[in-house]
Protein backbone atom coordinates (compact mmCIF):
# COMPACT_ATOMS: atom_id res chain seq x y z
CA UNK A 1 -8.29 -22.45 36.92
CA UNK A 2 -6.98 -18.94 35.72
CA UNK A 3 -8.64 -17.94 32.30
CA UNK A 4 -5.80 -17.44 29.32
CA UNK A 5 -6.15 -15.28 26.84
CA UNK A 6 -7.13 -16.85 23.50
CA UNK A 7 -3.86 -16.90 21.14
CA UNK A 8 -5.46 -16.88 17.93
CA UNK A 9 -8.03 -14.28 18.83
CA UNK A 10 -5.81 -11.81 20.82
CA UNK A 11 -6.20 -8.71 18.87
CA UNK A 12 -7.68 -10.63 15.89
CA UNK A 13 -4.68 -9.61 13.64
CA UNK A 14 -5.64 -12.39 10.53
CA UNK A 15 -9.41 -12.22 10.79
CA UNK A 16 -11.85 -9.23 10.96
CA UNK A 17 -14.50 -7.09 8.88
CA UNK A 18 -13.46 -4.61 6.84
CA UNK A 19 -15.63 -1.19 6.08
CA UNK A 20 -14.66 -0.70 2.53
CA UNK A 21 -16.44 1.67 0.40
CA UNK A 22 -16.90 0.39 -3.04
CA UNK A 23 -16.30 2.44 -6.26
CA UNK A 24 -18.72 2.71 -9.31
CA UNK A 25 -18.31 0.43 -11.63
CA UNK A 26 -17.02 -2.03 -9.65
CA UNK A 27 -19.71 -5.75 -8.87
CA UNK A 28 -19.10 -6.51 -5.40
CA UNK A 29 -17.42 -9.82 -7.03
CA UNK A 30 -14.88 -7.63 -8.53
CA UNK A 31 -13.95 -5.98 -4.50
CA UNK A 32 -13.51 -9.52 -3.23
CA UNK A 33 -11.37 -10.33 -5.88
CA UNK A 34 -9.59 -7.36 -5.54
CA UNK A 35 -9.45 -7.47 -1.36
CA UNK A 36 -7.86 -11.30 -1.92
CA UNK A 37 -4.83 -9.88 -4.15
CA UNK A 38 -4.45 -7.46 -1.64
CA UNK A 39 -4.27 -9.44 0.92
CA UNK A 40 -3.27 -12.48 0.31
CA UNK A 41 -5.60 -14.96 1.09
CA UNK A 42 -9.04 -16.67 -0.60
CA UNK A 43 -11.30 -16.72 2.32
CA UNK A 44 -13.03 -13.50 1.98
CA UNK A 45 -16.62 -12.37 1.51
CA UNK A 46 -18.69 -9.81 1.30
CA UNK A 47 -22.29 -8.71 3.37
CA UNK A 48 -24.62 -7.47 0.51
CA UNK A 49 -24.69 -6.74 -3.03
CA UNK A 50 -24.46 -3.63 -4.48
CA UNK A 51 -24.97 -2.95 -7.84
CA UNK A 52 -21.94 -1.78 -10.48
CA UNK A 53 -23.25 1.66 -10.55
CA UNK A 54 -23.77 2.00 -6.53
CA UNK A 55 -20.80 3.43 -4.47
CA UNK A 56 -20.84 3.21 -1.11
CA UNK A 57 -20.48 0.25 1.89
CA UNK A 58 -19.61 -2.89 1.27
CA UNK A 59 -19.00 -4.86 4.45
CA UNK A 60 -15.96 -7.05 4.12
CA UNK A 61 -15.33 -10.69 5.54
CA UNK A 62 -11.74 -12.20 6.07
CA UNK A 63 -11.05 -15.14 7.04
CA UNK A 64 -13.23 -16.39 10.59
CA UNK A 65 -15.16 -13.93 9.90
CA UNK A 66 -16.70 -14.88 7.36
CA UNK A 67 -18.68 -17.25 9.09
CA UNK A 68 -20.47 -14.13 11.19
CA UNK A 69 -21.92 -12.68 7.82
CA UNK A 70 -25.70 -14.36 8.20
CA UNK A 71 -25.39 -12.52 11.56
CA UNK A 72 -25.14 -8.65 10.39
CA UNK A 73 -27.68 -6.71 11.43
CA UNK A 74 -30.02 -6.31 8.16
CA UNK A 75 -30.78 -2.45 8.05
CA UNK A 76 -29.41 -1.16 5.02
CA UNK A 77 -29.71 2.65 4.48
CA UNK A 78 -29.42 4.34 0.94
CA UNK A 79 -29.30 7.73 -0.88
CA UNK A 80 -31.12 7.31 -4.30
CA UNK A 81 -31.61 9.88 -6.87
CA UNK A 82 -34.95 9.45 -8.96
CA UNK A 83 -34.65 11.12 -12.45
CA UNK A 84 -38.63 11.43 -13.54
CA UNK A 85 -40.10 11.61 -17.06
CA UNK A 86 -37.18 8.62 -17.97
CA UNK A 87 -37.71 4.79 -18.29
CA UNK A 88 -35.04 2.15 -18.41
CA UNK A 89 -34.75 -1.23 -19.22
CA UNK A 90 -32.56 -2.05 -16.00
CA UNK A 91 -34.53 0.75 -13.82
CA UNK A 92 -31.25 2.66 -13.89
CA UNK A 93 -28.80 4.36 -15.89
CA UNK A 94 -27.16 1.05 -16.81
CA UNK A 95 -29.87 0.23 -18.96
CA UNK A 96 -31.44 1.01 -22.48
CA UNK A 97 -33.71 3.89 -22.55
CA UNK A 98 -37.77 2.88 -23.31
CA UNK A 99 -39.12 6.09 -22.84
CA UNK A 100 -38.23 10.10 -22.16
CA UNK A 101 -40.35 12.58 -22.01
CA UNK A 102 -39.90 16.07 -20.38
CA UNK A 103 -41.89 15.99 -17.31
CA UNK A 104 -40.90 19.95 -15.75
CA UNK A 105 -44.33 20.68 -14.57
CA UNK A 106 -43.74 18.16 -12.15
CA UNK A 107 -43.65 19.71 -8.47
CA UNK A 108 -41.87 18.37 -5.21
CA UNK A 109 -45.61 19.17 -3.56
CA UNK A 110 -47.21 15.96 -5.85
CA UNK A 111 -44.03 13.65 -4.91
CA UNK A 112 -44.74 14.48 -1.06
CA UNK A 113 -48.51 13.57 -1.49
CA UNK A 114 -47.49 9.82 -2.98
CA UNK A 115 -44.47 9.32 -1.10
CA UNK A 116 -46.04 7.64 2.14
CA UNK A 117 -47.21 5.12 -0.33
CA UNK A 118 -43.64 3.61 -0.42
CA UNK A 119 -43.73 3.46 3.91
CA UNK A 120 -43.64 0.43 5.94
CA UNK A 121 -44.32 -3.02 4.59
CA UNK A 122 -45.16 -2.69 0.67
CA UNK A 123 -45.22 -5.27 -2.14
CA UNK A 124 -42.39 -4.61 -4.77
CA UNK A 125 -41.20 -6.59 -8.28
CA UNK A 126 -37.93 -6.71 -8.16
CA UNK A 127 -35.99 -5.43 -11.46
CA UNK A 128 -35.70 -7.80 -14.37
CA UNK A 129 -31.99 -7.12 -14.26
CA UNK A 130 -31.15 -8.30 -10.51
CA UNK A 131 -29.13 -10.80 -8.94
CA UNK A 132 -32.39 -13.05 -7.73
CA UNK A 133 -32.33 -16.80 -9.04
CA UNK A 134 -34.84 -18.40 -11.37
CA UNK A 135 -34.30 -21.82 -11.73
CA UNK A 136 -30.57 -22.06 -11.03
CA UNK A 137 -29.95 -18.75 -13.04
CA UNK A 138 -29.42 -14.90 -12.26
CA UNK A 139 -32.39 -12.89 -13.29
CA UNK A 140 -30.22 -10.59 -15.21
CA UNK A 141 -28.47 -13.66 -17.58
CA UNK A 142 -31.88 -14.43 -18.53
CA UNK A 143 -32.45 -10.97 -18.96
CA UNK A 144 -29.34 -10.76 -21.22
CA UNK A 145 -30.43 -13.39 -23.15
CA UNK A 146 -33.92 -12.09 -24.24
CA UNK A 147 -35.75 -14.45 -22.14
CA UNK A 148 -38.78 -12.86 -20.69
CA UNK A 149 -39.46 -14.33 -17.14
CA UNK A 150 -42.35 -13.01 -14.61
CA UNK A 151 -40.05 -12.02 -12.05
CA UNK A 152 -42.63 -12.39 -8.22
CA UNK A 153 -43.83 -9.78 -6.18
CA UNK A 154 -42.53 -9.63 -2.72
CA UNK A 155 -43.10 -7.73 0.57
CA UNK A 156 -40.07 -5.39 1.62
CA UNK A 157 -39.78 -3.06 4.85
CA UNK A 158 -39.16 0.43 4.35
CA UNK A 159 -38.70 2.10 7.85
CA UNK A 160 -37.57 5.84 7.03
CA UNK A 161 -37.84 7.39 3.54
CA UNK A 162 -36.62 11.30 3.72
CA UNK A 163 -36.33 13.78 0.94
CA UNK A 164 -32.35 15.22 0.81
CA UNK A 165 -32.86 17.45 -2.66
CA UNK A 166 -34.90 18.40 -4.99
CA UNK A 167 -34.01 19.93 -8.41
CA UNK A 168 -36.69 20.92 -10.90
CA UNK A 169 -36.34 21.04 -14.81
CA UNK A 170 -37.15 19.19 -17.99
CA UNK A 171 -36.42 15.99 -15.95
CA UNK A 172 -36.31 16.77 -12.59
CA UNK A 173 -34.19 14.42 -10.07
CA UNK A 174 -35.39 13.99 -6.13
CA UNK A 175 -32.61 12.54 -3.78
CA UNK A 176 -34.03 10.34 -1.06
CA UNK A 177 -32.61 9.26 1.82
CA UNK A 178 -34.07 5.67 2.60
CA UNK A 179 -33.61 2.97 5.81
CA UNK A 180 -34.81 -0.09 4.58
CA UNK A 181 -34.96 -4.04 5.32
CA UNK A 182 -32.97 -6.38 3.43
CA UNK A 183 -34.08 -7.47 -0.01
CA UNK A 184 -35.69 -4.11 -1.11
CA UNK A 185 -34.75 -2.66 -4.55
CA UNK A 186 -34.05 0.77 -4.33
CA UNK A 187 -34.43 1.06 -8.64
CA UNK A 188 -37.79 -1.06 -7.56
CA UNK A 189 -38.84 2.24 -5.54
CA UNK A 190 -37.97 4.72 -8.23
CA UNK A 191 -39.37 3.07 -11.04
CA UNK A 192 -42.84 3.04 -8.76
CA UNK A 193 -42.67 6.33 -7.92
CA UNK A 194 -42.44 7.50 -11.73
CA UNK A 195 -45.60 4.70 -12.00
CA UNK A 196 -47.59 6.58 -9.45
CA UNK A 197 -47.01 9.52 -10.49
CA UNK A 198 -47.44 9.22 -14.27
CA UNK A 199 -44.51 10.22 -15.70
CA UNK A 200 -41.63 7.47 -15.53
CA UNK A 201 -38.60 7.39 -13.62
CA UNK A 202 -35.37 5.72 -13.26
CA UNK A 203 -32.36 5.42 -10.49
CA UNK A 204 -29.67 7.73 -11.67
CA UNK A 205 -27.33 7.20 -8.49
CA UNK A 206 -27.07 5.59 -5.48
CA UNK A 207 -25.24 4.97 -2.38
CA UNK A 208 -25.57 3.01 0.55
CA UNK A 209 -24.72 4.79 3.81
CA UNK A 210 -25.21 2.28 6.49
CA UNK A 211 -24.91 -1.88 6.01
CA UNK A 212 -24.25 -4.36 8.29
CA UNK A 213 -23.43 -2.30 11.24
CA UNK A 214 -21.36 -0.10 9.12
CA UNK A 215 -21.38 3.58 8.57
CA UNK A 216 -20.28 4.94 5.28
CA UNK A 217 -18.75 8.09 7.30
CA UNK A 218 -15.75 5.23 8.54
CA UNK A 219 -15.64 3.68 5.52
CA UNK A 220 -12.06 3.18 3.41
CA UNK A 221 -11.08 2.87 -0.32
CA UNK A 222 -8.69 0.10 -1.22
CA UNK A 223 -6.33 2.41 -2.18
CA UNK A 224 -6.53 3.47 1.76
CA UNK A 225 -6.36 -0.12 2.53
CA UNK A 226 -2.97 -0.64 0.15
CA UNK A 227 -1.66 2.48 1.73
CA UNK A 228 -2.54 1.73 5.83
CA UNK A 229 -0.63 -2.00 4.96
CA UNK A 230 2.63 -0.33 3.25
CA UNK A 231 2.70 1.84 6.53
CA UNK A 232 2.13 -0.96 8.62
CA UNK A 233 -0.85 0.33 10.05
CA UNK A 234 -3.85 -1.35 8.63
CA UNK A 235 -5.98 -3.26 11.42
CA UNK A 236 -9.21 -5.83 10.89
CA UNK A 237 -12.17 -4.22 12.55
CA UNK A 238 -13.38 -6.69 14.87
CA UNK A 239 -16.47 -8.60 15.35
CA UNK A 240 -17.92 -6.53 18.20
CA UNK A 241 -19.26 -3.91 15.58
CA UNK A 242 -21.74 -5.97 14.28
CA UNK A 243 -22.42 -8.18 16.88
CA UNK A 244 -23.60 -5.09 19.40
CA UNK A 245 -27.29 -5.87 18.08
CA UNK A 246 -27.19 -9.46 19.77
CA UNK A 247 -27.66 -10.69 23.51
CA UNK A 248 -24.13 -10.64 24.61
CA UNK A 249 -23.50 -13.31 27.00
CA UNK A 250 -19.57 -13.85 28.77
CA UNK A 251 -18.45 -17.68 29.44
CA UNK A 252 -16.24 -18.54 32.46
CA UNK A 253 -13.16 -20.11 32.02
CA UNK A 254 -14.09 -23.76 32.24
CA UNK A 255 -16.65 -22.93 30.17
CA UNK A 256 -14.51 -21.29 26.87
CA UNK A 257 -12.45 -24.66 27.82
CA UNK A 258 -15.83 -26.39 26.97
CA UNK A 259 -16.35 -24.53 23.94
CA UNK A 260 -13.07 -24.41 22.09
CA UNK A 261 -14.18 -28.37 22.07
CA UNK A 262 -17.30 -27.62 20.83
CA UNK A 263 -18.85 -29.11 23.83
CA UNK A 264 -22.67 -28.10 24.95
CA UNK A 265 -22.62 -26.52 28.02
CA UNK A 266 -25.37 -27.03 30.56
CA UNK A 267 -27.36 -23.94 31.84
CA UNK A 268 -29.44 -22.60 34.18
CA UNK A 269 -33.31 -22.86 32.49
CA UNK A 270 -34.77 -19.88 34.30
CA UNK A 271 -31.41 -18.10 33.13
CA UNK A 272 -31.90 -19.06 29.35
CA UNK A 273 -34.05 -17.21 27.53
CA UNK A 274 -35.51 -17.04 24.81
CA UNK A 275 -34.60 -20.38 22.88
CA UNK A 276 -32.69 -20.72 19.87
CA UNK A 277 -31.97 -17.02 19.55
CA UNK A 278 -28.36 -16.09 18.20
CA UNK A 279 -26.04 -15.17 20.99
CA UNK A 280 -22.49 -13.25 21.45
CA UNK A 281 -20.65 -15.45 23.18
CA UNK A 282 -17.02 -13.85 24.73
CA UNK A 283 -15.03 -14.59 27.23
CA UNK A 284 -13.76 -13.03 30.42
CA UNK A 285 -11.02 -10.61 28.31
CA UNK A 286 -13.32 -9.61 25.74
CA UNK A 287 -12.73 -12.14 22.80
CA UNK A 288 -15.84 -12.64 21.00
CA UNK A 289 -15.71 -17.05 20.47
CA UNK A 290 -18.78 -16.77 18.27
CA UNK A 291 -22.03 -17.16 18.24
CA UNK A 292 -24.03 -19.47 20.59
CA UNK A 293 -28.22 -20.34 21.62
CA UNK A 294 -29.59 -21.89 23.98
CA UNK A 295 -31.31 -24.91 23.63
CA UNK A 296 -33.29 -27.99 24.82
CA UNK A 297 -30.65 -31.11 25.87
CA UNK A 298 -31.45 -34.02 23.22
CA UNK A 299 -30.47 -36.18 26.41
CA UNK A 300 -32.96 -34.38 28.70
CA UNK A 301 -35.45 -32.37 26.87
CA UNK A 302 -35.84 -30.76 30.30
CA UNK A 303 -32.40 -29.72 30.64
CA UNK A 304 -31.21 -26.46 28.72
CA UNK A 305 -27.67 -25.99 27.08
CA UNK A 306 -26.10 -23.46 25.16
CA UNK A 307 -24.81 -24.57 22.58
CA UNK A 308 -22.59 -23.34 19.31
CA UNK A 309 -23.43 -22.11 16.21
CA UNK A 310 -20.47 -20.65 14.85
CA UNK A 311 -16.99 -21.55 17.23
CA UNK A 312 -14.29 -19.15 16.44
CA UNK A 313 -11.65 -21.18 18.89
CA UNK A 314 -10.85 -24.83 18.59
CA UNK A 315 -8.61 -27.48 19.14
């Protein structure tokens, strides 16, 4: 039997990612809604929250693909700028100032010494005014409200943390450039940093260079986006991007026959390995058809079949 070219995946012209650099000012709920008048259509989503204030990458699902989003790859990587000697009550700019005081005897030599303090796996609160759920509600609606709520410690990975800038004065700012694991407050890190070092500090700007796979050097405004789709130009990046960090594994044609019915297909147990880890699953003319694992039959716990997680074709 002669493999076909899926029709609905051929070129993925309705479905795709989307590298869109978001504005300040903008909540990431705002660039969905904007991205689904743009476009035209409701099923859209986004791969990480970025504060109003933060520019930067926002990784954009349309369509299919949103059901690849718990698959991005979860490095995140940021340039912060710490302003010392100033204390917020949102760790940022947004906030209300709680305390200023000139701090220009401060040198870049006393941030290097504490720095490696903020390395590798380290225990952070996450700001008051955040987007992490406390009984049913957003930390920072409670936070609106005047309800005081002990927000938990939690352990975040911070794998590179580089110093861009410095610039001394009455209250000197240090830009970082930071690769970190998901979950990790960059205003968290800032506000520490003024901790350890005695004088206060808050985030006053950030931007996230790298999300999901995506680089903020390719990344395109809407009003790029309105443009590319009045010339007739604008194309869906497709799933490959952020799927390169996965096993990739190509089906035969009798097999993508047995997934598009979201069959199990059997599999060869010294050829399956590991278990239950996510694979790229694509067929013969490099349409990706999801995401698949391998797994023990519930016929024949002996017997191993791959089976689907997320089916992109179907019936």
């Amino acid at each position: 039997m002669e493999q076909q070219p899926t029709p609905e995946l051929q070129g993925n012209h309705d479905w795709g990612f989307i590298n869109l650099y978001k504005d300040a000012g903008w909540t990431s709920h705002d660039c969905v809604g904007k991205m689904r008048r743009l476009l035209g259509t409701k099923k859209i989503g986004h791969g990480g929250t970025l504060d109003p204030m933060a520019t930067g990458v926002l990784p954009i699902a349309v369509s299919k693909a949103t059901r690849l989003l718990q698959y991005l790859p979860k490095q995140k990587a940021y340039r912060g700028i710490v302003r010392f000697g100033v204390k917020t009550t949102t760790d940022d700019l947004e906030g209300d100032v709680i305390f200023q005081q000139a701090c220009g005897a401060l040198t870049l030599t006393q941030i290097e010494a504490v720095l490696p303090n903020f390395l590798g796996t380290i225990t952070q609160i996450p700001p008051a005014f955040s987007a992490i759920q406390r009984d049913g509600k957003r930390l920072y609606e409670l936070a609106r409200q005047g309800i005081a709520v002990d927000v938990p410690s939690r352990q975040v990975e911070v794998s590179s943390l580089k110093i861009h800038a410095w610039q001394p004065g009455d209250f000197p700012e240090l830009t970082l450039d930071i690769h970190c694991g998901e979950g990790t407050y960059i205003r968290a890190i800032a506000r520490d940093l003024g901790e350890k070092l005695g004088v206060g500090a808050t985030l006053s700007g950030l931007t996230r260079t790298l999300s999901g796979g995506f680089a903020l050097a390719e990344s395109v405004t809407l009003e790029e986006i309105a443009a590319q789709r009045e010339a007739g130009s604008f194309k869906f990046l497709p799933p490959d991007q952020i799927l390169a960090h996965l096993p990739r594994l190509v089906l035969t044609a009798t097999q993508v026959e047995q997934w598009s019915y979201g069959q199990k297909i059997a599999w060869d147990p010294d050829l399956a390995e590991p278990l239950e880890a996510p694979l790229a699953i694509y067929d013969l003319a490099n349409h990706c058809l999801g995401i698949g694992a391998f797994r023990p039959s519930k016929e024949d716990p002996a017997a191993i079949v791959l089976a689907g997680r997320v089916v992109l074709t179907g019936r």
